[in-house]
Structures are given as C-alpha cells and as structure tokens.
N, C-alpha and C. Protein backbone atom coordinates (compact mmCIF):
# COMPACT_ATOMS: atom_id res chain seq x y z
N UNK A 1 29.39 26.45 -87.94
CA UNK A 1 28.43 27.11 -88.81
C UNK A 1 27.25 26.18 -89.04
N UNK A 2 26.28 26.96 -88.45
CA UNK A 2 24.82 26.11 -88.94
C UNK A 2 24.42 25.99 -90.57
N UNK A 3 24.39 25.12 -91.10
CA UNK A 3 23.48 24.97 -92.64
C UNK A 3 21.87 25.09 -92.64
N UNK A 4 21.49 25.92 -93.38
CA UNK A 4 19.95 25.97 -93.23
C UNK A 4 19.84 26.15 -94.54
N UNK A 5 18.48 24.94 -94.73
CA UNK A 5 18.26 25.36 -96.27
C UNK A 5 16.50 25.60 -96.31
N UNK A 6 16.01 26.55 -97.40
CA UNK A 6 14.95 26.92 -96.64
C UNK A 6 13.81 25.97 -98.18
N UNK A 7 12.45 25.86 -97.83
CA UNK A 7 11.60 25.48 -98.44
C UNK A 7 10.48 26.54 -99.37
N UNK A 8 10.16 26.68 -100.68
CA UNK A 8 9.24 28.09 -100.33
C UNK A 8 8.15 27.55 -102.04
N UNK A 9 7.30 28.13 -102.04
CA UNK A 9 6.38 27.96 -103.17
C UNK A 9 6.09 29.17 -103.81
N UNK A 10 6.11 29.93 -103.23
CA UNK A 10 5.72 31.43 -103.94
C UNK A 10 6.01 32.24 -104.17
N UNK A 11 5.68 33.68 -103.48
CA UNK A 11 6.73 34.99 -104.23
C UNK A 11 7.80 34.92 -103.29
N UNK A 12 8.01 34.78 -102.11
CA UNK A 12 9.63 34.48 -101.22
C UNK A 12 9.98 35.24 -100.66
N UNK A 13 8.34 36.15 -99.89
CA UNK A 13 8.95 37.27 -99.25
C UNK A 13 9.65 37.07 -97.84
N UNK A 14 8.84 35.80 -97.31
CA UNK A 14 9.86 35.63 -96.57
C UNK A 14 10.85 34.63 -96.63
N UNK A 15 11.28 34.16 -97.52
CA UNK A 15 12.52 33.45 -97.85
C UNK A 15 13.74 34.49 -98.20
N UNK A 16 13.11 35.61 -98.84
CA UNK A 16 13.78 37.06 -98.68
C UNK A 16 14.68 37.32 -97.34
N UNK A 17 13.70 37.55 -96.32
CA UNK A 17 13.46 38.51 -95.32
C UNK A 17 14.58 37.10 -94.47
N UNK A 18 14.42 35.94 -94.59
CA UNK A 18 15.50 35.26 -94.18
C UNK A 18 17.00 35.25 -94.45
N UNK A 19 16.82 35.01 -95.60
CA UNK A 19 17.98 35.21 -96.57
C UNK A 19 19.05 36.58 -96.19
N UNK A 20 18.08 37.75 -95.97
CA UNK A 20 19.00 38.70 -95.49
C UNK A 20 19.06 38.98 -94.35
N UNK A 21 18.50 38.34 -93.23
CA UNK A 21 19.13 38.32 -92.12
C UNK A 21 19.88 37.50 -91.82
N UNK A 22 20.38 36.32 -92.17
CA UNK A 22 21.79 35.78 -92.02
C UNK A 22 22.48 35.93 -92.91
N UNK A 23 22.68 36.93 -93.92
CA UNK A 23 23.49 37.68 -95.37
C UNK A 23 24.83 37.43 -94.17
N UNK A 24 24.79 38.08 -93.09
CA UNK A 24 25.87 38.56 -92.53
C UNK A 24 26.50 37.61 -91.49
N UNK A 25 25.72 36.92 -91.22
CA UNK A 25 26.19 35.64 -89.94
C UNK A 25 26.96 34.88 -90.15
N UNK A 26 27.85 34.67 -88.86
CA UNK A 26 29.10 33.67 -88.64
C UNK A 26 28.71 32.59 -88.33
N UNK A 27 27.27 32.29 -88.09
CA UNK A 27 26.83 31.44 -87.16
C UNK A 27 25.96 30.25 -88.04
N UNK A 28 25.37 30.87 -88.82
CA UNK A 28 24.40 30.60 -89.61
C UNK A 28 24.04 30.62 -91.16
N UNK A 29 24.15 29.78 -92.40
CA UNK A 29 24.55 29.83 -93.59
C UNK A 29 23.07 29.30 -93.94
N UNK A 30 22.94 30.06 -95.05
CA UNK A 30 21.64 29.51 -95.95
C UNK A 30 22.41 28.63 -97.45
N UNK A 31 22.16 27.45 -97.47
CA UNK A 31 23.05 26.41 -98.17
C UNK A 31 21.89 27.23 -99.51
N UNK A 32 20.90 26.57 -99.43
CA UNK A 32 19.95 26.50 -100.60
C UNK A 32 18.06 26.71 -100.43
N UNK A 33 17.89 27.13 -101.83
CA UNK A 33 16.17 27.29 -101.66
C UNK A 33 15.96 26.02 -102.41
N UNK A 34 14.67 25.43 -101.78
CA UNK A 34 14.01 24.38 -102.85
C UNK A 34 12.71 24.95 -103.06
N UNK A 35 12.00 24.93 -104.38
CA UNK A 35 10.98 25.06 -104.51
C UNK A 35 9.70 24.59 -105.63
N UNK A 36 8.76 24.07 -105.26
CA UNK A 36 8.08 22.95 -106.12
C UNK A 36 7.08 24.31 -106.78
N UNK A 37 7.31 24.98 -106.99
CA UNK A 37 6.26 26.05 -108.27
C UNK A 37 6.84 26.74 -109.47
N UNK A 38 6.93 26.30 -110.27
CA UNK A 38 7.96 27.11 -111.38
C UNK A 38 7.18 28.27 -111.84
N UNK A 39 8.28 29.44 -111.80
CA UNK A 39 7.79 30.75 -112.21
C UNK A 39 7.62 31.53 -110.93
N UNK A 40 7.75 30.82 -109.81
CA UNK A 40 7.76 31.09 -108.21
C UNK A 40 8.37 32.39 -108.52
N UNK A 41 8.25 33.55 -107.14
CA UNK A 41 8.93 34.56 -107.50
C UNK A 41 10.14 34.44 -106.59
N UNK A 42 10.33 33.48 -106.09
CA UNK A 42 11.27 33.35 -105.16
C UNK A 42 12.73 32.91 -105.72
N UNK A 43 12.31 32.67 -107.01
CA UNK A 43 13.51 32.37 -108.39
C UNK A 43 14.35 33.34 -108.28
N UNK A 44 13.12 34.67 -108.73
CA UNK A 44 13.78 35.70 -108.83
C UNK A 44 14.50 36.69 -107.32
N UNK A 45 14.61 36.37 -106.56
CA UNK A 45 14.53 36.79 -105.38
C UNK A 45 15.86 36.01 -104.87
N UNK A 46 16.21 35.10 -105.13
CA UNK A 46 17.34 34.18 -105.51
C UNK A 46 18.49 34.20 -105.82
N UNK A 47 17.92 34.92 -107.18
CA UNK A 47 18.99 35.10 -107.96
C UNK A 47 19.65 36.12 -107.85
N UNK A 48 18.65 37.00 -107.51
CA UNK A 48 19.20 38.44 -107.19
C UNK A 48 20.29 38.91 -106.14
N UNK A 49 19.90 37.71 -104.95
CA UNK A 49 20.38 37.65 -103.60
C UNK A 49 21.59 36.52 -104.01
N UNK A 50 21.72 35.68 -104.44
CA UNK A 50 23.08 34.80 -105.13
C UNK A 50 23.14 33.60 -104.44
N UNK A 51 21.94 33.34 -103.63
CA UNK A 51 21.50 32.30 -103.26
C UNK A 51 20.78 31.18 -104.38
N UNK A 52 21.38 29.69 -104.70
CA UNK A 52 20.87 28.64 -105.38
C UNK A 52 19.79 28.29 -104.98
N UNK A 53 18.98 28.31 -105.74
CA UNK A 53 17.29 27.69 -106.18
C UNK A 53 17.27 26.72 -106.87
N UNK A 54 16.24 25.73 -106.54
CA UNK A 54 16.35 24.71 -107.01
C UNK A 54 14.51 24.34 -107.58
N UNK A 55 14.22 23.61 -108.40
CA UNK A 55 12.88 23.49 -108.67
C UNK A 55 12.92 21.62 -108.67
N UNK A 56 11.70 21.31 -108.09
CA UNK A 56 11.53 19.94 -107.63
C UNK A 56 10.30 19.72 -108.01
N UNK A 57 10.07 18.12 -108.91
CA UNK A 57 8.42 17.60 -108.68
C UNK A 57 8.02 17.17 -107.86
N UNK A 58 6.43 16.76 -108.12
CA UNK A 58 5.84 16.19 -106.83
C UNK A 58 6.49 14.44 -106.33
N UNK A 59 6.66 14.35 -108.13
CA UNK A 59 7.24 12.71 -108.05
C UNK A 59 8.18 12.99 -107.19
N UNK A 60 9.30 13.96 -107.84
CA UNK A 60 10.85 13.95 -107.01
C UNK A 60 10.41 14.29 -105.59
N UNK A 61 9.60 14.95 -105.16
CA UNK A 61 9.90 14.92 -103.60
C UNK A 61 9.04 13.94 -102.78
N UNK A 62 8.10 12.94 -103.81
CA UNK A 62 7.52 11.90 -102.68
C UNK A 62 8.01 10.30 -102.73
N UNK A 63 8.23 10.57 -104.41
CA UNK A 63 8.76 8.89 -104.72
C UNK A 63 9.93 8.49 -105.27
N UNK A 64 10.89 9.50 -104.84
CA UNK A 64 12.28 9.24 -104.70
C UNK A 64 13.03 9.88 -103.03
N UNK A 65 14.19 8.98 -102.91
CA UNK A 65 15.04 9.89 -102.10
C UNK A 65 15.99 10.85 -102.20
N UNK A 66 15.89 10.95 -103.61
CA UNK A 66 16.96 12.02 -103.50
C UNK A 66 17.16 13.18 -103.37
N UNK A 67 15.42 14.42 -102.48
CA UNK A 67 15.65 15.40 -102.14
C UNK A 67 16.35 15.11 -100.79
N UNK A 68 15.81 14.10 -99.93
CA UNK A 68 16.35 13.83 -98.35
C UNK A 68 17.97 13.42 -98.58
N UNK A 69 18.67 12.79 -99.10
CA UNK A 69 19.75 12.42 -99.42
C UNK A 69 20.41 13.42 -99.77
N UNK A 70 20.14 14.80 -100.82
CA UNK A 70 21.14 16.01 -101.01
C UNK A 70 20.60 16.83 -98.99
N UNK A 71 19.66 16.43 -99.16
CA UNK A 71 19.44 17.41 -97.54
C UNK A 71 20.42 16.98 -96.53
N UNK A 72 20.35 15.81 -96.61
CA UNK A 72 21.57 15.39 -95.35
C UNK A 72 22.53 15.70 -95.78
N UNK A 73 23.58 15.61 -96.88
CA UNK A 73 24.39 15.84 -97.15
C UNK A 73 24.71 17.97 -97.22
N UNK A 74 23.58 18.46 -97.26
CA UNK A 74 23.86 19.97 -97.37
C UNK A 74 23.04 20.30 -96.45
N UNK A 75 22.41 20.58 -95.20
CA UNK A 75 21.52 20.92 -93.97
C UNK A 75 21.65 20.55 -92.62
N UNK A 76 21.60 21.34 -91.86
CA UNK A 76 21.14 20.52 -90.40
C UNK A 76 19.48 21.31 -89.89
N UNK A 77 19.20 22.49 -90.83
CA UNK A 77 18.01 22.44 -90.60
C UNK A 77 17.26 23.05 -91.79
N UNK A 78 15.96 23.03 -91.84
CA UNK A 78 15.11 23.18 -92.77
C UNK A 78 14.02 24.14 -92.44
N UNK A 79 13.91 25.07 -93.00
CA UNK A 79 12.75 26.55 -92.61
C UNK A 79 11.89 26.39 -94.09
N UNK A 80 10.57 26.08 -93.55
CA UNK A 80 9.29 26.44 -94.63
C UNK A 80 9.30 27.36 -94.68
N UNK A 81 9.01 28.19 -96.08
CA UNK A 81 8.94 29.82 -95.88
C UNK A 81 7.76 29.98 -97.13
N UNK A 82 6.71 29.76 -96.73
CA UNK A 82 5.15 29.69 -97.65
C UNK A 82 5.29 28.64 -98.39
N UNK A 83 6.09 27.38 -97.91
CA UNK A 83 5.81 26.00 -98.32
C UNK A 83 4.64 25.00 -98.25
N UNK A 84 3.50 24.51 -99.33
CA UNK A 84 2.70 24.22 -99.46
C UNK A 84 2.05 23.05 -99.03
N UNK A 85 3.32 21.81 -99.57
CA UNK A 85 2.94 20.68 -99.38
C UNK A 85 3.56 19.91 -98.00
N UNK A 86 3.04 18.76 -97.63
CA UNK A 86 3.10 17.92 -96.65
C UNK A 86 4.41 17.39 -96.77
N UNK A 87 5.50 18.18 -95.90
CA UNK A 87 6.57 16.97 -96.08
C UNK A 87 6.68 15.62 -95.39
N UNK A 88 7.40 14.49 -96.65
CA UNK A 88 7.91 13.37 -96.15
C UNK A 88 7.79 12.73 -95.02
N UNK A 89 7.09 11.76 -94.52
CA UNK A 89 7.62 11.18 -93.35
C UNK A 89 10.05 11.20 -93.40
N UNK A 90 10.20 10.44 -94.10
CA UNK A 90 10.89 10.30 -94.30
C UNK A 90 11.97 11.44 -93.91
N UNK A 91 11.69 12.56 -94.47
CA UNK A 91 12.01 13.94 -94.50
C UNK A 91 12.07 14.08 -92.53
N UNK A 92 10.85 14.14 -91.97
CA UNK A 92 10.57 14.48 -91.12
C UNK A 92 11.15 13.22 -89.93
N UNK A 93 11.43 11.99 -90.70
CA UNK A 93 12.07 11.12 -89.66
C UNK A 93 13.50 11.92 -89.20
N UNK A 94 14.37 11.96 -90.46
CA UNK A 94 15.72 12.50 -90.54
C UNK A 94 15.84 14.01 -89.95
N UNK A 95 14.88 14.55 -90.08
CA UNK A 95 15.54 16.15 -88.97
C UNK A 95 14.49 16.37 -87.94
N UNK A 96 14.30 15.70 -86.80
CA UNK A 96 13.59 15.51 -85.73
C UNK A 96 13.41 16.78 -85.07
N UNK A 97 12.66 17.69 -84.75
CA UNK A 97 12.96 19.12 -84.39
C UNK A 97 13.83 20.09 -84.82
N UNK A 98 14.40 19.87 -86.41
CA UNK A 98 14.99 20.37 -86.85
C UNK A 98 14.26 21.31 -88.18
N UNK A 99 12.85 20.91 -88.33
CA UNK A 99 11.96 21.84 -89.48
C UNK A 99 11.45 22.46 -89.20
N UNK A 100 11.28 24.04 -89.32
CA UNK A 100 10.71 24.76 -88.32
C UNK A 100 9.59 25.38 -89.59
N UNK A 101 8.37 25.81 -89.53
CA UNK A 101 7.26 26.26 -90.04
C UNK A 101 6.33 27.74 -89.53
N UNK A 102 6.35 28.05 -90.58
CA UNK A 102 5.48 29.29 -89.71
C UNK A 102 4.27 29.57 -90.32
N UNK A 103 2.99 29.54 -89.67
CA UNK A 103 1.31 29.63 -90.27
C UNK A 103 0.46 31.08 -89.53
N UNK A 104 -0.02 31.60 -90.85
CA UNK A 104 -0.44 32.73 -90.11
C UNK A 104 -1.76 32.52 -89.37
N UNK A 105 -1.76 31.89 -88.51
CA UNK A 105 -2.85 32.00 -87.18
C UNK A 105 -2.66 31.48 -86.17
N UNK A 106 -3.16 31.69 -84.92
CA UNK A 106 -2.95 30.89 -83.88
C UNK A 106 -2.82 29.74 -83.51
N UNK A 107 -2.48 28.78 -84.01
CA UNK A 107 -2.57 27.29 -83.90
C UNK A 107 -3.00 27.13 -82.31
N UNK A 108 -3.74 26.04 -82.34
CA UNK A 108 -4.10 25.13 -83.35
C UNK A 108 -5.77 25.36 -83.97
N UNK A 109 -6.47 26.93 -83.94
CA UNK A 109 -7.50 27.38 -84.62
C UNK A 109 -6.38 27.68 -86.08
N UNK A 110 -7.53 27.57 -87.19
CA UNK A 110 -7.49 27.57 -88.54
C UNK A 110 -5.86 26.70 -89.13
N UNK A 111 -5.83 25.55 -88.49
CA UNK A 111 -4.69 24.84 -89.29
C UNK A 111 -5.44 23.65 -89.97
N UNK A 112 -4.42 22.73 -90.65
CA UNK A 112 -4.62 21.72 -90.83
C UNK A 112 -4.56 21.95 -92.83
N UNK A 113 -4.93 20.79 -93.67
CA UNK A 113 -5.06 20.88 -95.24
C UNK A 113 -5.73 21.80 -95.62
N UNK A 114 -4.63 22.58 -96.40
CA UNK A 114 -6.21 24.05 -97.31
C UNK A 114 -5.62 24.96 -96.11
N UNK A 115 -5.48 25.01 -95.05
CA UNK A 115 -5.36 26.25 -94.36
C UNK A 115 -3.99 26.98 -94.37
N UNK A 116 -3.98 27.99 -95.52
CA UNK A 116 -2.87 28.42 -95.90
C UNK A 116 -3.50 29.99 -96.13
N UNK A 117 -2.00 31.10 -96.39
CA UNK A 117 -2.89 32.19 -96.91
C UNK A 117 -4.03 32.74 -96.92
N UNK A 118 -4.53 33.51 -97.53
CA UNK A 118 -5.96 34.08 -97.65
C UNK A 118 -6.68 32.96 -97.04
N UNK A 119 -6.72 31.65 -97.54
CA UNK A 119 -7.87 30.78 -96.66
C UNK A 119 -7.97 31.12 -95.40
N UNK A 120 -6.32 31.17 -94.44
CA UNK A 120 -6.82 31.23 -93.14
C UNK A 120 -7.45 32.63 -92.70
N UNK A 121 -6.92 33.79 -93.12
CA UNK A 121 -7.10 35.27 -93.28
C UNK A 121 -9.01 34.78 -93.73
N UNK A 122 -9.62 34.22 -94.50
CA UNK A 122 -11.15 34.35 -95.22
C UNK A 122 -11.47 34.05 -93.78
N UNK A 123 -11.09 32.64 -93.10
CA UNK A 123 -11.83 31.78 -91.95
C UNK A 123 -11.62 32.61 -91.04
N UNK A 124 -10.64 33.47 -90.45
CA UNK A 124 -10.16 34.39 -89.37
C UNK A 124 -11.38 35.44 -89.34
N UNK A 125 -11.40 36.24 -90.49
CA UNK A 125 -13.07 37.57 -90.79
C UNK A 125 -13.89 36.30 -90.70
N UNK A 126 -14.21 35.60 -91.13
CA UNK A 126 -15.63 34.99 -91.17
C UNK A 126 -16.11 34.42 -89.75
N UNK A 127 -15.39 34.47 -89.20
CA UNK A 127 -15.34 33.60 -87.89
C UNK A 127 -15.31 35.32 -86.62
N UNK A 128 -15.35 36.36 -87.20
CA UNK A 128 -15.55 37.66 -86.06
C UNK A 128 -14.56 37.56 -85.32
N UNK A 129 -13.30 36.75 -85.27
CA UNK A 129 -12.03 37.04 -84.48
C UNK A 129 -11.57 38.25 -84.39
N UNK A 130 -11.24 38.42 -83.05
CA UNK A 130 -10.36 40.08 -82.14
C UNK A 130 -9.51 39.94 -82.68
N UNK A 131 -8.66 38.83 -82.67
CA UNK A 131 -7.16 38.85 -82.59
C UNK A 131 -7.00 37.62 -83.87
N UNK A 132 -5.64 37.67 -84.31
CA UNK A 132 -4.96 36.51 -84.59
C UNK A 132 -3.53 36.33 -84.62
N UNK A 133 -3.10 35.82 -85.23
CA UNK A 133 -1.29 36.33 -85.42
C UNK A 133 -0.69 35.05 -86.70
N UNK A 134 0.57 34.68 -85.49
CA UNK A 134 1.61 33.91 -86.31
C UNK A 134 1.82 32.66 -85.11
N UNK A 135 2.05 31.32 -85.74
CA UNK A 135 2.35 30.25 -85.35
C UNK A 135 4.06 29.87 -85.78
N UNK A 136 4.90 30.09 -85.14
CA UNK A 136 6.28 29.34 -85.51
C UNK A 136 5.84 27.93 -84.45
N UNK A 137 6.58 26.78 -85.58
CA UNK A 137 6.33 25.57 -84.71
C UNK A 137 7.07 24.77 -85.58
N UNK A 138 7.70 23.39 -84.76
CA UNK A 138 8.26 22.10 -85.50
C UNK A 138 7.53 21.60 -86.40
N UNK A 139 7.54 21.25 -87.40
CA UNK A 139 6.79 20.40 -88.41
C UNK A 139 7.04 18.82 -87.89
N UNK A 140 5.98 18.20 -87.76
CA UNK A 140 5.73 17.05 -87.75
C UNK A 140 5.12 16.17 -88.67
N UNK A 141 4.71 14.84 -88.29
CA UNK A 141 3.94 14.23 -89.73
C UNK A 141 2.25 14.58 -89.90
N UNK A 142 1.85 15.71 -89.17
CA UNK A 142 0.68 15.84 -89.33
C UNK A 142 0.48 17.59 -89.73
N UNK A 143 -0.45 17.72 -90.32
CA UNK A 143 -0.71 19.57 -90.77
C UNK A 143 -0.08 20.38 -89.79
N UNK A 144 0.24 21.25 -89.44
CA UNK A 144 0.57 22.13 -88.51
C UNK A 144 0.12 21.62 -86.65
N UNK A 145 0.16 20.50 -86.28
CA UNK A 145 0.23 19.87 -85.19
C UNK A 145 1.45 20.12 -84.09
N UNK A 146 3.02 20.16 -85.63
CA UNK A 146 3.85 19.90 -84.39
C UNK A 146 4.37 20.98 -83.00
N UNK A 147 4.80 20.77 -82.38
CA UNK A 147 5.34 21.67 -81.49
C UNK A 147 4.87 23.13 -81.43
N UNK A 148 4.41 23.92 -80.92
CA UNK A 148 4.85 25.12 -80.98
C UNK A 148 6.02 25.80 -79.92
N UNK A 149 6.80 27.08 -81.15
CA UNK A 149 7.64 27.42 -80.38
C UNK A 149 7.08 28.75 -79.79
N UNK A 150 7.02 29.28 -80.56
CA UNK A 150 6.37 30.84 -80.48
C UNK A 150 5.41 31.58 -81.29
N UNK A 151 4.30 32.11 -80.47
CA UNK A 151 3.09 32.90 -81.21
C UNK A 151 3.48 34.30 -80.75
N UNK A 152 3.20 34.90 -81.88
CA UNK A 152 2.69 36.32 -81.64
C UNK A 152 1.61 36.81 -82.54
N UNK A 153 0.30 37.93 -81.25
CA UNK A 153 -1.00 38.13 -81.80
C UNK A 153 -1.08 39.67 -82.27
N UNK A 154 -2.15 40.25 -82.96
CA UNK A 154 -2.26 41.03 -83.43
C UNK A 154 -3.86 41.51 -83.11
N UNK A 155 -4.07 42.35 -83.26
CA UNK A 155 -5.69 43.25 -82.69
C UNK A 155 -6.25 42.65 -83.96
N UNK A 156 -7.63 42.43 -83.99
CA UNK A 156 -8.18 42.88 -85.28
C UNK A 156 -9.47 43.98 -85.08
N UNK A 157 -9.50 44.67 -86.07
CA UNK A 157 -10.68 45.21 -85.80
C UNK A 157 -11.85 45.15 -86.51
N UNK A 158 -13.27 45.69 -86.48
CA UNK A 158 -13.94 45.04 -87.12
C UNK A 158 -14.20 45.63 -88.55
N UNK A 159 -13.70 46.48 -88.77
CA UNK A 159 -13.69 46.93 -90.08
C UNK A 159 -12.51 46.53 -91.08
N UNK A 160 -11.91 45.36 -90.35
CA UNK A 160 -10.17 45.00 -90.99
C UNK A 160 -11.14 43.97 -92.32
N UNK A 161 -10.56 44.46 -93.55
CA UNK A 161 -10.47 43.16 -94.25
C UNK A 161 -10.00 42.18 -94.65
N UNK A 162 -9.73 40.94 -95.39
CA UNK A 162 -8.98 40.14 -95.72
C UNK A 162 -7.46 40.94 -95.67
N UNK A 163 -7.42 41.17 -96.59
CA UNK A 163 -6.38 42.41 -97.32
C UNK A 163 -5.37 42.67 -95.99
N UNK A 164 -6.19 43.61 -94.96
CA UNK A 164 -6.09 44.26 -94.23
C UNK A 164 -5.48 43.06 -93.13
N UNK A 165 -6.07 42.36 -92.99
CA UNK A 165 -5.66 40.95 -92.04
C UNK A 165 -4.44 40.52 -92.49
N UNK A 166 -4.29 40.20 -93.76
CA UNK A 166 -2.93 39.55 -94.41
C UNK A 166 -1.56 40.54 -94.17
N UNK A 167 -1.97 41.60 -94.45
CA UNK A 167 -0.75 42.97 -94.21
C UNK A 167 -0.33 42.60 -92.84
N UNK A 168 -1.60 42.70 -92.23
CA UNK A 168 -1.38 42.35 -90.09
C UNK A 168 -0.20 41.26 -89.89
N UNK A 169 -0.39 39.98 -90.78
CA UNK A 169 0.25 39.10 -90.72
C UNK A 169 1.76 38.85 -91.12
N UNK A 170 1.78 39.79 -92.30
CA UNK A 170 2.75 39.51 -92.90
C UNK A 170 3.90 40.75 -92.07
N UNK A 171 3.18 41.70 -91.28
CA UNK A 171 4.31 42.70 -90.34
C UNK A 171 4.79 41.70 -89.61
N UNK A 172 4.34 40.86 -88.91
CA UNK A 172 4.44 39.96 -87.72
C UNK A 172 5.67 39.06 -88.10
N UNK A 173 5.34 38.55 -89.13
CA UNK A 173 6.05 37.56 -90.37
C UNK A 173 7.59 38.47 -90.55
N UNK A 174 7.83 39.33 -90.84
CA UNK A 174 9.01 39.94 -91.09
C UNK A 174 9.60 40.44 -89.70
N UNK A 175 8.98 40.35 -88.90
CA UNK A 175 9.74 41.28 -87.45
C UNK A 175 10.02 40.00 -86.57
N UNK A 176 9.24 38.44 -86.80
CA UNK A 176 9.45 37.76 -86.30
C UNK A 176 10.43 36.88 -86.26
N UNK A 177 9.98 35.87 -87.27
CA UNK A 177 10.33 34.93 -88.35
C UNK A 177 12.01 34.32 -87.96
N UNK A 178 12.61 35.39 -88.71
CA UNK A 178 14.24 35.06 -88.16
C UNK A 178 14.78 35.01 -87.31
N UNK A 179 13.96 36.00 -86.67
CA UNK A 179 15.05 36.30 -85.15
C UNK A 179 14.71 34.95 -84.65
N UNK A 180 13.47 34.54 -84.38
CA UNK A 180 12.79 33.14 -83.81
C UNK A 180 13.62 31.80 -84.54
N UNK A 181 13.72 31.76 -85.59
CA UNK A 181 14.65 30.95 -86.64
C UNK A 181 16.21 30.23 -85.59
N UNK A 182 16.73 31.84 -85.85
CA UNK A 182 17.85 31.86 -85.05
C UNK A 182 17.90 31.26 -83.53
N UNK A 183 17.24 32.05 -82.40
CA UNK A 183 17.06 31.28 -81.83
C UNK A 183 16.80 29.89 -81.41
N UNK A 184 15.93 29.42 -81.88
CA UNK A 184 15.64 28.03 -82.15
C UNK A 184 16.74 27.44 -82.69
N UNK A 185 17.29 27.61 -83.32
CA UNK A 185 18.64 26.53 -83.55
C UNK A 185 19.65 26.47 -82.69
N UNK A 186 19.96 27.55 -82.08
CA UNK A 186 21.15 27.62 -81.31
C UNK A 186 20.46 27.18 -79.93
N UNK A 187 19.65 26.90 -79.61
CA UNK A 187 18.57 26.23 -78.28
C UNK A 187 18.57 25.14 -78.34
N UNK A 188 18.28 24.69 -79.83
CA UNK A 188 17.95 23.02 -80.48
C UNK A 188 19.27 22.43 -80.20
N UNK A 189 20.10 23.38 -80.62
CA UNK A 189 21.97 23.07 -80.57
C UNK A 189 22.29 22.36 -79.47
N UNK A 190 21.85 23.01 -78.24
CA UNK A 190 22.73 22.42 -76.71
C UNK A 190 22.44 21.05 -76.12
C-alpha cells in the first residue's frame, strides 16, 4: 500500500477530487492533509470525508524539522493540491521524484513566484493565448521547473474570460489530476 499525503491551502477542490478517488483503493492510501491557511475550506472537506487535517506555520514548516520527520515516518509520496508555498529543500531532498504538483498552464509559460490561480488565468487573457491547460510535474527546488510528467491543453476562445478560463482549467484538473497521480507512483515504484 502506497501512503500519500496531500498538501493544500484553500477550498480543496482538488484535494477533494483526490481524496475520493482512492476512497476505494487497495493500492493507494491518503495518510493525511497538511495545510498552512486556517479557515481553509479544505478543513471542511476533511472532515466530512474522515480524512485528518492538519494546520502548520510558516515557522513550523521552514525552521523546524518536524513537518519532514512526521512525513517520513507517515508518506512515500506527497501531492500539492493548490499548495502555495515553496517547499523545503530539505523536504524536497528526502522525496526525490516523489512530490508531484499540478499548475494551471503550460509550463514552462506563466510559472514561477505569484504564478498561481487567477494570476496565471489574468497573464493567459492578457497575453491573447489559443490554448492553455494543466502542468502535472515533480516539484523541485525551484518554482514549477521540475520535471514534467504530463500536460493537457484546452481551446481558448476569444471571448473566454478569466472566469471562463479558470472553469477550462479546473475540468482538466478533475478529469486529470488522479488518474495521472496514480500512475506516476506505480511507474516511480519499479
């Protein structure tokens, strides 16, 4: 049985949309959520689902070890799921192709600090892009640099707005996300 514990900051739709696709797996266990935003909706999303949430500071996750220390002891891999901040070298020494991330745009256009959410969706319209999509990729020690595993794109058109772009993204995000998850570990596995 794989341990996966996932990362998330916000409402948790897709920490959700994870969560219940391995509800049912032999293969694959979601240990725990961590999350550095209190009032996150992913609390509630949590609780509901009977999955443990956990809330962390900035101190606790940069100038101590003891988020990496419960991770080794409860994980073999780690899924961002609208996780904000820069993890750990440290973090990122200990699960070497084992953190997987997903950014809504094509990497490596609109990544890097700040390029999250609506930001990348504002830069995507402002910039007259056809297309954009979803980036699944390894997290490394730099913004959205590491690895990619798999993109998938989406039309845009020119009357799409922000709004309209983010919806685009977030279909992609739920039809993708896990199945890709899954895969990737049992690949990473051999």
């Amino acid at each position: 049985m794989k341990r996966v514990v996932i990362f998330a900051s916000g409402a948790g739709s897709n920490g959700e949309n994870i969560i219940n696709y391995f509800q049912d797996s032999k293969k694959i266990t979601i240990q725990k959520v961590f999350c550095n935003k209190k009032g996150a909706g992913i609390f509630d999303r949590c609780k509901r689902l009977g999955v443990p949430c956990e809330l962390f500071s900035r101190e606790h996750f940069y100038d101590t070890n003891d988020i990496l220390n419960s991770l080794l002891k409860i994980t073999d891999f780690i899924i961002l799921a609208g996780f904000l901040w820069k993890i750990p070298e440290s973090i990122v020494d200990a699960f070497p192709k084992k953190i997987i991330n997903i950014h809504p745009s094509l990497l490596p256009k609109y990544g890097g600090k700040g390029m999250y959410g609506m930001n990348v969706h504002k830069a995507v319209k402002d910039n007259d892009e056809k297309e954009t999509g979803i980036t699944i990729h390894f997290v490394n020690k730099k913004y959205d640099e590491g690895t990619i595993i798999f993109q998938a794109k989406t039309r845009l058109e020119e009357f799409d707005s922000i709004e309209d772009i983010a919806k685009k993204i977030q279909l992609l995000e739920a039809k993708y996300f896990s199945k890709i998850i899954e895969k990737t570990i049992f690949k990473n596995d051999n």
